[in-house]
Each structure stands twice: as C-alpha cells, then as structure tokens.
PDB file of N, CA and C in Angstrom:
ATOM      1  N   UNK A   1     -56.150 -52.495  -0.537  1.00  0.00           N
ATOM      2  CA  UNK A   1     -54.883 -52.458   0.121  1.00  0.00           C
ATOM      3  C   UNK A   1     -54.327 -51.035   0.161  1.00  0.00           C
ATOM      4  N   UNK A   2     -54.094 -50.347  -0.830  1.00  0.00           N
ATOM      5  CA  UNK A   2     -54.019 -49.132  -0.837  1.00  0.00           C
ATOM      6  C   UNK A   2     -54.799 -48.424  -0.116  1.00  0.00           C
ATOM      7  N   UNK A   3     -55.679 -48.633  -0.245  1.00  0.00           N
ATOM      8  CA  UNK A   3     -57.128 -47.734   0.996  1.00  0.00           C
ATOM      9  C   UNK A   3     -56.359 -47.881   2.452  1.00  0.00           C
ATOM     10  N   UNK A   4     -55.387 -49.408   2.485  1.00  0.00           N
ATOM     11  CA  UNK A   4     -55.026 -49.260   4.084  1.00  0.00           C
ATOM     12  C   UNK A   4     -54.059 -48.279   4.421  1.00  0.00           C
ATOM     13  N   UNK A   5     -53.080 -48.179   3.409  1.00  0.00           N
ATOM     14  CA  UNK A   5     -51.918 -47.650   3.573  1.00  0.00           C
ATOM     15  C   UNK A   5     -52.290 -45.932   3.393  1.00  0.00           C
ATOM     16  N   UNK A   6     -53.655 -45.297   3.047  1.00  0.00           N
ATOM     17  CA  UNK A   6     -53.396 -44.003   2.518  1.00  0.00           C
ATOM     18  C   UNK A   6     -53.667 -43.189   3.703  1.00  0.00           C
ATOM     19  N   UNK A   7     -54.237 -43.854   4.851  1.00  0.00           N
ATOM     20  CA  UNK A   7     -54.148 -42.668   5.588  1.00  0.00           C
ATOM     21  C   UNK A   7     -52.473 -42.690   6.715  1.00  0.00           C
ATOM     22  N   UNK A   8     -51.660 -43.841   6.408  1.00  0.00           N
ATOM     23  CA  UNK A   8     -50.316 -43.902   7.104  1.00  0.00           C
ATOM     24  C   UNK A   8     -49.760 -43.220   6.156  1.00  0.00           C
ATOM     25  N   UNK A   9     -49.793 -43.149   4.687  1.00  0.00           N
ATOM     26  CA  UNK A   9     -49.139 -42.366   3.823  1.00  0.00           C
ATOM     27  C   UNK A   9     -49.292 -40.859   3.957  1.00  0.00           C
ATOM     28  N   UNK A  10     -50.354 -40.638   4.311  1.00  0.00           N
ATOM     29  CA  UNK A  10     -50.940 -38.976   4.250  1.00  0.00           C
ATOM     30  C   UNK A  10     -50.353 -38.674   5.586  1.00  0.00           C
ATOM     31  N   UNK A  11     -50.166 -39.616   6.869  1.00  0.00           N
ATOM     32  CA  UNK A  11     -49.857 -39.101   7.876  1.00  0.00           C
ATOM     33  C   UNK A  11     -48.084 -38.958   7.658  1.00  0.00           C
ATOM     34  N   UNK A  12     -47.581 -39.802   6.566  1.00  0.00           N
ATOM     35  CA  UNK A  12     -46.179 -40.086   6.917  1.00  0.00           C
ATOM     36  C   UNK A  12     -45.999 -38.567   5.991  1.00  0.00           C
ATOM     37  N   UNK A  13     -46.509 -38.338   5.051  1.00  0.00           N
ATOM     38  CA  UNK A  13     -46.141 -36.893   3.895  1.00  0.00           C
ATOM     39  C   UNK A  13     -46.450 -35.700   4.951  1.00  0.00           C
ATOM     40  N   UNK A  14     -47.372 -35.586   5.641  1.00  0.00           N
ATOM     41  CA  UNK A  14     -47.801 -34.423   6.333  1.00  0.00           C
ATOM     42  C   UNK A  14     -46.539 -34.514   7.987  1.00  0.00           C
ATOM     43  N   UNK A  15     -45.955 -35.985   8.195  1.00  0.00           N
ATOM     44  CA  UNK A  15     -45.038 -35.649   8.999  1.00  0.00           C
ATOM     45  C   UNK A  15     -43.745 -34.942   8.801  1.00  0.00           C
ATOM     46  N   UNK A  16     -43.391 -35.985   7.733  1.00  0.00           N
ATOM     47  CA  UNK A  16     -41.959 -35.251   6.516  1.00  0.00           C
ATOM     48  C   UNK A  16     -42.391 -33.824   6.213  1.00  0.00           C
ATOM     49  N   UNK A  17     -43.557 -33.358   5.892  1.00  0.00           N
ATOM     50  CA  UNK A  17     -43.539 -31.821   5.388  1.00  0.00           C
ATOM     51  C   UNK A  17     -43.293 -31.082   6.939  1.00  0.00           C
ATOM     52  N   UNK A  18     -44.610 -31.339   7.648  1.00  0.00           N
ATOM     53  CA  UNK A  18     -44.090 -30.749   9.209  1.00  0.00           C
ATOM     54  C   UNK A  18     -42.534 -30.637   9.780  1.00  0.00           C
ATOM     55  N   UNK A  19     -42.000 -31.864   9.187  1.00  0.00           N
ATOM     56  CA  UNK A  19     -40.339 -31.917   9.692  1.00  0.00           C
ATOM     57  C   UNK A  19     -39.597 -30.211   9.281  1.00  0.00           C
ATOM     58  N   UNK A  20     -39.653 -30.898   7.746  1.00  0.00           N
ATOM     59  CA  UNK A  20     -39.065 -29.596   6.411  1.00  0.00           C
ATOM     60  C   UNK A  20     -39.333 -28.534   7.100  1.00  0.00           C
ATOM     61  N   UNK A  21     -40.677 -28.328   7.473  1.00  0.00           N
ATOM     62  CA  UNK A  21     -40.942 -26.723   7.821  1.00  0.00           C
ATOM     63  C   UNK A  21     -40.467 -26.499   8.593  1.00  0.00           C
ATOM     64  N   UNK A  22     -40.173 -26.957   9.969  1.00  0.00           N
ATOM     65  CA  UNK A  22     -39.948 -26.866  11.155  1.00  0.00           C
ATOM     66  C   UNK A  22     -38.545 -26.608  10.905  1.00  0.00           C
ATOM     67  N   UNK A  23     -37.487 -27.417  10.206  1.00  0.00           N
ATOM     68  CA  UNK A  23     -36.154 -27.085   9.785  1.00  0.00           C
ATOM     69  C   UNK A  23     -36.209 -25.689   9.282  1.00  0.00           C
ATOM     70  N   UNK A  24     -36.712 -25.575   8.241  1.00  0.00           N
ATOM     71  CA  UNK A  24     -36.358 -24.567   7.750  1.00  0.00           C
ATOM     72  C   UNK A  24     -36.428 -23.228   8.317  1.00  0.00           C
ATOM     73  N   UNK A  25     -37.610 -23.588   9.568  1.00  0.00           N
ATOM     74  CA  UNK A  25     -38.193 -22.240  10.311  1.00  0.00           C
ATOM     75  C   UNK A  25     -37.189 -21.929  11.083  1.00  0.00           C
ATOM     76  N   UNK A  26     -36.594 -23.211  11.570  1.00  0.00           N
ATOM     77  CA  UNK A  26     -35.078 -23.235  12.405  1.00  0.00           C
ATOM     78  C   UNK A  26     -34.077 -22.759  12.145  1.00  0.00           C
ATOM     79  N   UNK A  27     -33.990 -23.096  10.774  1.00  0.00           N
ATOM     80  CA  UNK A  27     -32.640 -22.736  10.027  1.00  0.00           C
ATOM     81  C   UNK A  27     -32.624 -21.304  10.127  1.00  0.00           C
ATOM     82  N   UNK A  28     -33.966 -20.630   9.311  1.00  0.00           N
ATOM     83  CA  UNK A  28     -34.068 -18.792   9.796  1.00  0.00           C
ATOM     84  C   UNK A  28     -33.652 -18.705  10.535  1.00  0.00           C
ATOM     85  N   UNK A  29     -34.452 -18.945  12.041  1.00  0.00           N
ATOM     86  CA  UNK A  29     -33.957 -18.446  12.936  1.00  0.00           C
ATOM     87  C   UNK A  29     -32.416 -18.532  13.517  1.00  0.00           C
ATOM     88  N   UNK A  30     -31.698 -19.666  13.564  1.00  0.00           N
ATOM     89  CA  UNK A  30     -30.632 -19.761  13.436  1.00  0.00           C
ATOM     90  C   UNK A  30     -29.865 -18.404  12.462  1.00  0.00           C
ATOM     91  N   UNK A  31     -29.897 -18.536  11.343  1.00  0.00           N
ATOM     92  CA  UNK A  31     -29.476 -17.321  10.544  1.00  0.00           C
ATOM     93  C   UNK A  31     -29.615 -16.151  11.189  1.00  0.00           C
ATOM     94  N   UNK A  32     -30.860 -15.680  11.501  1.00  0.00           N
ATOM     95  CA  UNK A  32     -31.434 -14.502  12.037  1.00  0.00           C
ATOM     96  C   UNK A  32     -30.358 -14.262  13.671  1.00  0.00           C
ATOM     97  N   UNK A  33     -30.454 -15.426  14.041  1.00  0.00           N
ATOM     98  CA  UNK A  33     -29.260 -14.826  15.216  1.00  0.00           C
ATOM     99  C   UNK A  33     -28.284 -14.360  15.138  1.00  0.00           C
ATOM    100  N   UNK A  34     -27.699 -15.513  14.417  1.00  0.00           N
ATOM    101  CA  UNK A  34     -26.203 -15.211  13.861  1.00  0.00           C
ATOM    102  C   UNK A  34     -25.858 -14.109  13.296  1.00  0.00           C
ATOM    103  N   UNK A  35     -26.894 -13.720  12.520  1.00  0.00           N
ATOM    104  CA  UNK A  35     -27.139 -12.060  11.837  1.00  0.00           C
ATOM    105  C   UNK A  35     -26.951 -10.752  13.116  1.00  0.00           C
ATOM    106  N   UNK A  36     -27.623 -11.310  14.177  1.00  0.00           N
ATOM    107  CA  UNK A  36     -28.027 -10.372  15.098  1.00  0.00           C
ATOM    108  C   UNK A  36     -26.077 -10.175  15.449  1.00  0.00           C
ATOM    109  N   UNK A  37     -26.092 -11.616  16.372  1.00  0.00           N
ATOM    110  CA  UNK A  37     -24.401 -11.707  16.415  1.00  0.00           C
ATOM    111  C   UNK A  37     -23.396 -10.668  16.261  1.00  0.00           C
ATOM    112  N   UNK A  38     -23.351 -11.202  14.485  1.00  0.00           N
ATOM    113  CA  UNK A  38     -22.343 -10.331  13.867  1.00  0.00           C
ATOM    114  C   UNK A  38     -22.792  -8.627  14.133  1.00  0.00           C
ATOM    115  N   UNK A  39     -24.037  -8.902  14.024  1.00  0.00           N
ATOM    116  CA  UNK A  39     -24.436  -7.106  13.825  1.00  0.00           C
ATOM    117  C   UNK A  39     -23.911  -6.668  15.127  1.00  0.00           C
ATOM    118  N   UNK A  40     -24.216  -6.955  16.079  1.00  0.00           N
ATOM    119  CA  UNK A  40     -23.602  -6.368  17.577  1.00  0.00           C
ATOM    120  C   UNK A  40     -21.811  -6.352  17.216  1.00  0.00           C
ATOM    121  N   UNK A  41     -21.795  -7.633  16.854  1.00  0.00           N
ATOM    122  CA  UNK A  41     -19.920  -7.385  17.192  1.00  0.00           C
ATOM    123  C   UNK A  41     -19.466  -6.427  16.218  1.00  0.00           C
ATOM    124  N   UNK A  42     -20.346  -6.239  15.193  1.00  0.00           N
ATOM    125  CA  UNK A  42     -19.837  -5.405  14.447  1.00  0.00           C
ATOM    126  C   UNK A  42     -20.027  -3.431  15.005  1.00  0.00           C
ATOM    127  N   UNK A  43     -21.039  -3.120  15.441  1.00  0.00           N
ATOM    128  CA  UNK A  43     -21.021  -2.063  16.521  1.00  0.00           C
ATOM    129  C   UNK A  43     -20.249  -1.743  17.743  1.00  0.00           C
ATOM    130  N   UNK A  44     -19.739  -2.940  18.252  1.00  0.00           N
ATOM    131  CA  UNK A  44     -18.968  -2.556  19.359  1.00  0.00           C
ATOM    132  C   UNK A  44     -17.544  -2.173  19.187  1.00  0.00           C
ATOM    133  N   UNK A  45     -17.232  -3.045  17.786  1.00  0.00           N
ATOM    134  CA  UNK A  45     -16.379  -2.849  16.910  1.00  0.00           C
ATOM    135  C   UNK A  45     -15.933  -1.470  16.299  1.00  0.00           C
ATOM    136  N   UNK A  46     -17.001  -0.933  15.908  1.00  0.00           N
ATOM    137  CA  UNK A  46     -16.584   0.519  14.998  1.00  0.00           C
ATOM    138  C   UNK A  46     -17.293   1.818  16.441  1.00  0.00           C
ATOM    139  N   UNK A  47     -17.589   1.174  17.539  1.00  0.00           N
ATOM    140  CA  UNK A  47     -17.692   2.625  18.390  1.00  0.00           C
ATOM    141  C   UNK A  47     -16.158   3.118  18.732  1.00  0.00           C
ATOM    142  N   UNK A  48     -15.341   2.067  19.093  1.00  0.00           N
ATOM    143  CA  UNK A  48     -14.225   2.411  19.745  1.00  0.00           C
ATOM    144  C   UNK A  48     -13.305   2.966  18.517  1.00  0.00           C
ATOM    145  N   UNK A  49     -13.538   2.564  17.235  1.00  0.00           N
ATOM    146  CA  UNK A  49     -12.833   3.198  16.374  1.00  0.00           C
ATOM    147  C   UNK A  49     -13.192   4.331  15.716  1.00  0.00           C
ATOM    148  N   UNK A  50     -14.473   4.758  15.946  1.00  0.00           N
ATOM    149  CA  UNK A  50     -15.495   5.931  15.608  1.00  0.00           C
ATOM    150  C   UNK A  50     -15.019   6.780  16.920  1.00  0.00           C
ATOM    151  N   UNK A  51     -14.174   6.835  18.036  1.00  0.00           N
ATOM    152  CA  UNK A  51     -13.836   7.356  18.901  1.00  0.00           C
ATOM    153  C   UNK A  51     -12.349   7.641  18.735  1.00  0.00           C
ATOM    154  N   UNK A  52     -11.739   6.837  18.276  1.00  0.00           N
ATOM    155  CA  UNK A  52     -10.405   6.700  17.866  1.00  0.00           C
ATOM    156  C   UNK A  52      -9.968   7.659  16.667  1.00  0.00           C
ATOM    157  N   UNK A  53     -11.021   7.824  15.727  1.00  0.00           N
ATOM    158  CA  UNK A  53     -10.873   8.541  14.221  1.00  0.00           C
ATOM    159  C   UNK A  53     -11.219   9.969  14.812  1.00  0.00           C
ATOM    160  N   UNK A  54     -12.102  10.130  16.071  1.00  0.00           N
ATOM    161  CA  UNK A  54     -12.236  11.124  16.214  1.00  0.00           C
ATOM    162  C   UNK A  54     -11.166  12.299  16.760  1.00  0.00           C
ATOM    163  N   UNK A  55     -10.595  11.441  17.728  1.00  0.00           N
ATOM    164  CA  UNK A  55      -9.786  12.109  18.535  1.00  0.00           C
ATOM    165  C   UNK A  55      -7.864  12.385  17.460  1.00  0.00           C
ATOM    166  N   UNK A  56      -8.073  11.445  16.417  1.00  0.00           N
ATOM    167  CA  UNK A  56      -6.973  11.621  15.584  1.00  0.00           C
ATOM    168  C   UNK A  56      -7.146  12.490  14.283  1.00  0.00           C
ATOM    169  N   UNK A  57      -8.512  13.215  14.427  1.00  0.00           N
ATOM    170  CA  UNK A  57      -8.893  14.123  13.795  1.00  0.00           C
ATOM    171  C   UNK A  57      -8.714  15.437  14.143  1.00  0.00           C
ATOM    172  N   UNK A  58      -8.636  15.553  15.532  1.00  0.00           N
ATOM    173  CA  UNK A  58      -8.553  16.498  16.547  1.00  0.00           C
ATOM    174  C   UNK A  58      -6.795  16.866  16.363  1.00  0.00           C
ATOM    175  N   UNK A  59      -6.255  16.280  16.823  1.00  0.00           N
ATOM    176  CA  UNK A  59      -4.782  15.929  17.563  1.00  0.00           C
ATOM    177  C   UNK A  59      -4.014  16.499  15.505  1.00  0.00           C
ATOM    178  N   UNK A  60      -4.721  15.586  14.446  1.00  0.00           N
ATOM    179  CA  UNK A  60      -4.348  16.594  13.170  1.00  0.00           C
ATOM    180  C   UNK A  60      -5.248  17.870  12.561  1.00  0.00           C
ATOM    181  N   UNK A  61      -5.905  18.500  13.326  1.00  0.00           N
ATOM    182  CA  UNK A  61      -6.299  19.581  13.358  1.00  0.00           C
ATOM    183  C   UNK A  61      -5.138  20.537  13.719  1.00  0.00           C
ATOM    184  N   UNK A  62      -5.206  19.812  15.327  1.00  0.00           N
ATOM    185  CA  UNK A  62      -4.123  21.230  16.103  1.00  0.00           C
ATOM    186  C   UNK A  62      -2.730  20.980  15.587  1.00  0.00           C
ATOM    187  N   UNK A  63      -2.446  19.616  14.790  1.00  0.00           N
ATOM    188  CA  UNK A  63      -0.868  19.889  14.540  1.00  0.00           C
ATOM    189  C   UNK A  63      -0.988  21.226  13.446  1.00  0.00           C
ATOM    190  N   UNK A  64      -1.715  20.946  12.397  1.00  0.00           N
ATOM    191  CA  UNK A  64      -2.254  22.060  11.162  1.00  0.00           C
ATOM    192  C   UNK A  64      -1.689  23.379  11.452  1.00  0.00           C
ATOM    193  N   UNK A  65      -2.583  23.401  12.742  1.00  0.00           N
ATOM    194  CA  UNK A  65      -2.872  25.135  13.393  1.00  0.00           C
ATOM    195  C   UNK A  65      -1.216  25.162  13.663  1.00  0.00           C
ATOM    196  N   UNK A  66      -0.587  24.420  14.312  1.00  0.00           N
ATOM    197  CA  UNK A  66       0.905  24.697  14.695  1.00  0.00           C
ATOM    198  C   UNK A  66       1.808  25.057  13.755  1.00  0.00           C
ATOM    199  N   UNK A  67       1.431  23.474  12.775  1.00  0.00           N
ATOM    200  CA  UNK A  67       2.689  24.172  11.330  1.00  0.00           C
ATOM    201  C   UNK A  67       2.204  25.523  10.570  1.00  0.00           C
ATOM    202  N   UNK A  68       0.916  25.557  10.609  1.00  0.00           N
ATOM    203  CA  UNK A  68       0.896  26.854   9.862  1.00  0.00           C
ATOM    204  C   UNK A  68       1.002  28.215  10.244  1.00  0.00           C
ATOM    205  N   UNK A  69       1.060  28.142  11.991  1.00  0.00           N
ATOM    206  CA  UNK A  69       1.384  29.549  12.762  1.00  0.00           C
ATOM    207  C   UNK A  69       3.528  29.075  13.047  1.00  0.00           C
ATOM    208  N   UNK A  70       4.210  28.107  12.808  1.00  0.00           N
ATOM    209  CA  UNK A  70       5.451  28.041  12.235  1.00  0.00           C
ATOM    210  C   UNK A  70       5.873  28.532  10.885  1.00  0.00           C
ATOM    211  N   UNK A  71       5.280  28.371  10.087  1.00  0.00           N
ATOM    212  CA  UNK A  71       5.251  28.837   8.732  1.00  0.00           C
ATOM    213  C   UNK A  71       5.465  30.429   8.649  1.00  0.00           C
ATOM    214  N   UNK A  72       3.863  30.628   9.287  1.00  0.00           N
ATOM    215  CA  UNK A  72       3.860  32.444   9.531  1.00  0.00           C
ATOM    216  C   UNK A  72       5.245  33.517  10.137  1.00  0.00           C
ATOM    217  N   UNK A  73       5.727  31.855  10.514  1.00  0.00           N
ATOM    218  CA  UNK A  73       6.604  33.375  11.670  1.00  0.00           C
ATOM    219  C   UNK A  73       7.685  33.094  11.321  1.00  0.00           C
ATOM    220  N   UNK A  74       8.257  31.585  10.292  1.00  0.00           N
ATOM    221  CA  UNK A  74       9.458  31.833   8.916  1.00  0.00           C
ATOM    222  C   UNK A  74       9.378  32.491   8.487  1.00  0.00           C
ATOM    223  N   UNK A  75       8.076  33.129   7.148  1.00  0.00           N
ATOM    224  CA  UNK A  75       8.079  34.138   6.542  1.00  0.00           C
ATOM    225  C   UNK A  75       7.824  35.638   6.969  1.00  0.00           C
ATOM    226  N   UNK A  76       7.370  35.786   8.018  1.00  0.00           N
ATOM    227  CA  UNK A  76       7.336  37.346   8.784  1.00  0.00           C
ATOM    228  C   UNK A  76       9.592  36.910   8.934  1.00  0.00           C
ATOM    229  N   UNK A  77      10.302  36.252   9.509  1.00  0.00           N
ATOM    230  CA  UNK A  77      11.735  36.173  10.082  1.00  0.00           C
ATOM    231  C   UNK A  77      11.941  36.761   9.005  1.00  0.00           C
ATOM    232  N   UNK A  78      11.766  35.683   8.030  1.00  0.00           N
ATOM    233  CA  UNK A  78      12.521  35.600   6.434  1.00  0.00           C
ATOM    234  C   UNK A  78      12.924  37.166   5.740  1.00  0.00           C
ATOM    235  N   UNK A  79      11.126  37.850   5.504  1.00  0.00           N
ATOM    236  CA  UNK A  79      11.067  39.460   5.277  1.00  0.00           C
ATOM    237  C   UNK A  79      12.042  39.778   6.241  1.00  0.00           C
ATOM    238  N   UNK A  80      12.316  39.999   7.184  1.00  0.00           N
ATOM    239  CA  UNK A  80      13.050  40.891   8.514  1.00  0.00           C
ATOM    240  C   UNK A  80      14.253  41.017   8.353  1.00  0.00           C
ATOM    241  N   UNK A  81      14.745  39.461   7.753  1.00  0.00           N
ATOM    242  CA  UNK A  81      16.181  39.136   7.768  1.00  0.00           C
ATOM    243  C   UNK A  81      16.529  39.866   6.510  1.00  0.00           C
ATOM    244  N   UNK A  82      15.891  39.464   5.273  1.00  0.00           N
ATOM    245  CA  UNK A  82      16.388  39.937   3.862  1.00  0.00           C
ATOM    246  C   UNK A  82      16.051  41.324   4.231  1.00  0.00           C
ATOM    247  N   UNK A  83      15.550  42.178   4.415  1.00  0.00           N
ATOM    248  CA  UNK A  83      15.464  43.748   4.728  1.00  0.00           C
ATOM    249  C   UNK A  83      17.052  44.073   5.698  1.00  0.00           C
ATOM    250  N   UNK A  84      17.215  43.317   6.980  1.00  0.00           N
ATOM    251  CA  UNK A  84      18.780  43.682   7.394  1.00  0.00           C
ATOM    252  C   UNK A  84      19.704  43.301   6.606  1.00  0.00           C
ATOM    253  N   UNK A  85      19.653  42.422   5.443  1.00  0.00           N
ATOM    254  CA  UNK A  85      20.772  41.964   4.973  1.00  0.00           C
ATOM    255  C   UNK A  85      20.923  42.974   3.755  1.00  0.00           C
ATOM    256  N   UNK A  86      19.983  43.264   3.458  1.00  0.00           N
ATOM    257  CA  UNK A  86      20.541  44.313   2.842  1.00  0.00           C
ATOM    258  C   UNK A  86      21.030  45.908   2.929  1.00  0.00           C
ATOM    259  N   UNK A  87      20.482  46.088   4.330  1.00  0.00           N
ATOM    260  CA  UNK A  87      20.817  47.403   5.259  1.00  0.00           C
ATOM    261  C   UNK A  87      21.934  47.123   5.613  1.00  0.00           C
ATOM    262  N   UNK A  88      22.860  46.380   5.622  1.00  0.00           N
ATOM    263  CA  UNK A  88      24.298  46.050   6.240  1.00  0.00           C
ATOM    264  C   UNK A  88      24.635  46.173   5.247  1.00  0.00           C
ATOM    265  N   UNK A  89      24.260  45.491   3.822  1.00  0.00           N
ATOM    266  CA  UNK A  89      25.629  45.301   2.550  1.00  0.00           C
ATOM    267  C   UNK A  89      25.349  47.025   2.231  1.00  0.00           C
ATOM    268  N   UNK A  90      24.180  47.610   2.385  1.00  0.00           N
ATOM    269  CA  UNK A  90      24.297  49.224   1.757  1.00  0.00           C
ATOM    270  C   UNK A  90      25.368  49.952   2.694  1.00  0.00           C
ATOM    271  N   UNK A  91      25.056  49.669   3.814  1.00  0.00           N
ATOM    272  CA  UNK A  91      26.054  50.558   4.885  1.00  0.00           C
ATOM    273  C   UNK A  91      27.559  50.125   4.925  1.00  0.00           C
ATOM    274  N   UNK A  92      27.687  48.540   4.174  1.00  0.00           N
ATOM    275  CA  UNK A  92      28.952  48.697   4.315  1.00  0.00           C
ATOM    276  C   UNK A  92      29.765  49.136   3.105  1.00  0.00           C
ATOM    277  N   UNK A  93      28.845  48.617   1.818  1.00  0.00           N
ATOM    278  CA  UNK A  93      29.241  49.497   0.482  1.00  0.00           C
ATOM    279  C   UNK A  93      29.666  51.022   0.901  1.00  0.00           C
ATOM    280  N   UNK A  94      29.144  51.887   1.651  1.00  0.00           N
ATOM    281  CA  UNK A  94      29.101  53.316   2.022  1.00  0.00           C
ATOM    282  C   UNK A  94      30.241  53.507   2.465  1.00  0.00           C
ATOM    283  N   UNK A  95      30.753  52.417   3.515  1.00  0.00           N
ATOM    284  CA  UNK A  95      32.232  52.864   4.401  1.00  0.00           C
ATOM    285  C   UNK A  95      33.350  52.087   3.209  1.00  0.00           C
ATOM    286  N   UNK A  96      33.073  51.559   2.139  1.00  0.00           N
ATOM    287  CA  UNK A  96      34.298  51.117   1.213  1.00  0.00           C
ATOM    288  C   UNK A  96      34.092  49.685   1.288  1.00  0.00           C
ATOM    289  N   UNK A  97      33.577  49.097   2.231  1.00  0.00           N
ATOM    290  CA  UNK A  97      33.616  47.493   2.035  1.00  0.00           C
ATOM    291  C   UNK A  97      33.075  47.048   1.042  1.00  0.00           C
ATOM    292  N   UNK A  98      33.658  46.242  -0.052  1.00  0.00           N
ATOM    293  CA  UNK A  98      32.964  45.332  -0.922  1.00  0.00           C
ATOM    294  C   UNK A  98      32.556  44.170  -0.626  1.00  0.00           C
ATOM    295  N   UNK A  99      30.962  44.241  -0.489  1.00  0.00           N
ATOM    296  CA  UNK A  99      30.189  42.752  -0.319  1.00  0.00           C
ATOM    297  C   UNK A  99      29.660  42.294  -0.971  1.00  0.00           C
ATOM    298  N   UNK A 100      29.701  41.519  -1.518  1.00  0.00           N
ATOM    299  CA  UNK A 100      28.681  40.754  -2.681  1.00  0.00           C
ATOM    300  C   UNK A 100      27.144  40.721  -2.134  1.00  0.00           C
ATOM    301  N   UNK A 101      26.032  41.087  -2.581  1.00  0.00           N
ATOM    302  CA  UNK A 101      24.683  40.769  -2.246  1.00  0.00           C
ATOM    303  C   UNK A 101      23.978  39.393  -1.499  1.00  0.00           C
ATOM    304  N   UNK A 102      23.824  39.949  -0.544  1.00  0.00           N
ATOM    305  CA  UNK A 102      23.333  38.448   0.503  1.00  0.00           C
ATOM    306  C   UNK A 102      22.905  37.324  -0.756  1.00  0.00           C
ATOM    307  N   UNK A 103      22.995  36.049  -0.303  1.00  0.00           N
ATOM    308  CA  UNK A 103      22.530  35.156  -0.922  1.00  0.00           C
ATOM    309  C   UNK A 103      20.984  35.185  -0.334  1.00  0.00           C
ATOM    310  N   UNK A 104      19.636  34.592  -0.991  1.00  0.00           N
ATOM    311  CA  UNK A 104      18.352  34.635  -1.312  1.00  0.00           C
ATOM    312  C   UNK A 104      18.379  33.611   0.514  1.00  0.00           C
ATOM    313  N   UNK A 105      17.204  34.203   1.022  1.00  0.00           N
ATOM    314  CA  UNK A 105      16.913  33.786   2.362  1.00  0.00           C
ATOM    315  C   UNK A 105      16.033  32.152   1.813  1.00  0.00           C
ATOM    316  N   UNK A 106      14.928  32.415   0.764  1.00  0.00           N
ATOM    317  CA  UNK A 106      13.869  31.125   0.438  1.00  0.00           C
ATOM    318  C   UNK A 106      15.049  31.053  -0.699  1.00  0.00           C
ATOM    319  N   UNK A 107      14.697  29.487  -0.922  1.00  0.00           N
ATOM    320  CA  UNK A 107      15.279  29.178  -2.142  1.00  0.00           C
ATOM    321  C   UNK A 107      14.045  28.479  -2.673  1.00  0.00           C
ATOM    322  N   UNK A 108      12.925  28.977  -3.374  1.00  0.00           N
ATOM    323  CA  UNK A 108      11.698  28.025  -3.389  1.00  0.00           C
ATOM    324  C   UNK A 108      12.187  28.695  -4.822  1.00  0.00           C
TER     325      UNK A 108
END
C-alpha cells in the first residue's frame, strides 16, 4: 500500500518544494524591485537638492565676500574718523576751547 502512495507522495513533496522555491525566488525578486524603486526615488530625490546645496553655497560665499569688504571699509572709516577727531579737539584746545577727548569710535 505504501508502494502505491510513494510515488504520489514524492510527486506531492517535490510539488510543495517546487512551490517554496518558486515563492521565495518571487519574493527576491519582488524585494529586488522594490529595492530598485526606492533606489531611483531616492536619486531623483537628492539631485535637486545636491543642486539646491549648491547654489546656497554660492549665494553664502558672495554674502562672505560682501560682509567682509563692509567690515574693511568700517575699519579703514573708523582709523580716518578717530585721526580727525582728534585733529579738531588739538586745534580747538590751541584757539582756547575746552573739549573733552572724543569718545572711542569701536567699543569692542
């Protein structure tokens, strides 16, 4: 009796395993897309912001260059001013005026 059933048994184990494999080969591939998927959305994703970082890299570059050629030309004023301010309080000390000494141009 068993002798009848072993080659429906061997066919039914070798169908169930064929199934399994076939799933599982599926399932990869499934995964493997989905992988692909994300991987694209994830590139299309960081070009436009890899374009975005660039140009806001740029734009705080040249502010840099601005504040620091503003800076330059406070402290070139600054020297200019404290040099007249004190060419006025000497010249007016000279004609009799009493002035107290300019107050400090930086207060750093």
């Amino acid at each position: 009796m068993i002798v009848e059933f072993a080659p429906v048994l061997g066919g039914l184990v070798t169908g169930v395993g064929g199934i399994l494999a076939a799933g599982l080969l599926s399932r990869r591939k499934r995964r493997a897309d989905a992988v692909q998927v994300l991987t694209q959305a994830a590139a299309q994703m960081v070009e436009p912001l890899s374009r975005q970082i660039a140009a806001m890299n740029a734009e705080l570059d040249e502010h840099r260059r601005v504040v620091a050629a503003a800076e330059e030309r406070c402290r070139r004023a600054s020297s200019r001013h404290t040099s007249w301010d004190h060419e006025v309080r000497f010249t007016l000390l000279q004609l009799g005026v009493d002035v107290p000494p300019p107050p400090p141009v930086d207060e750093d």
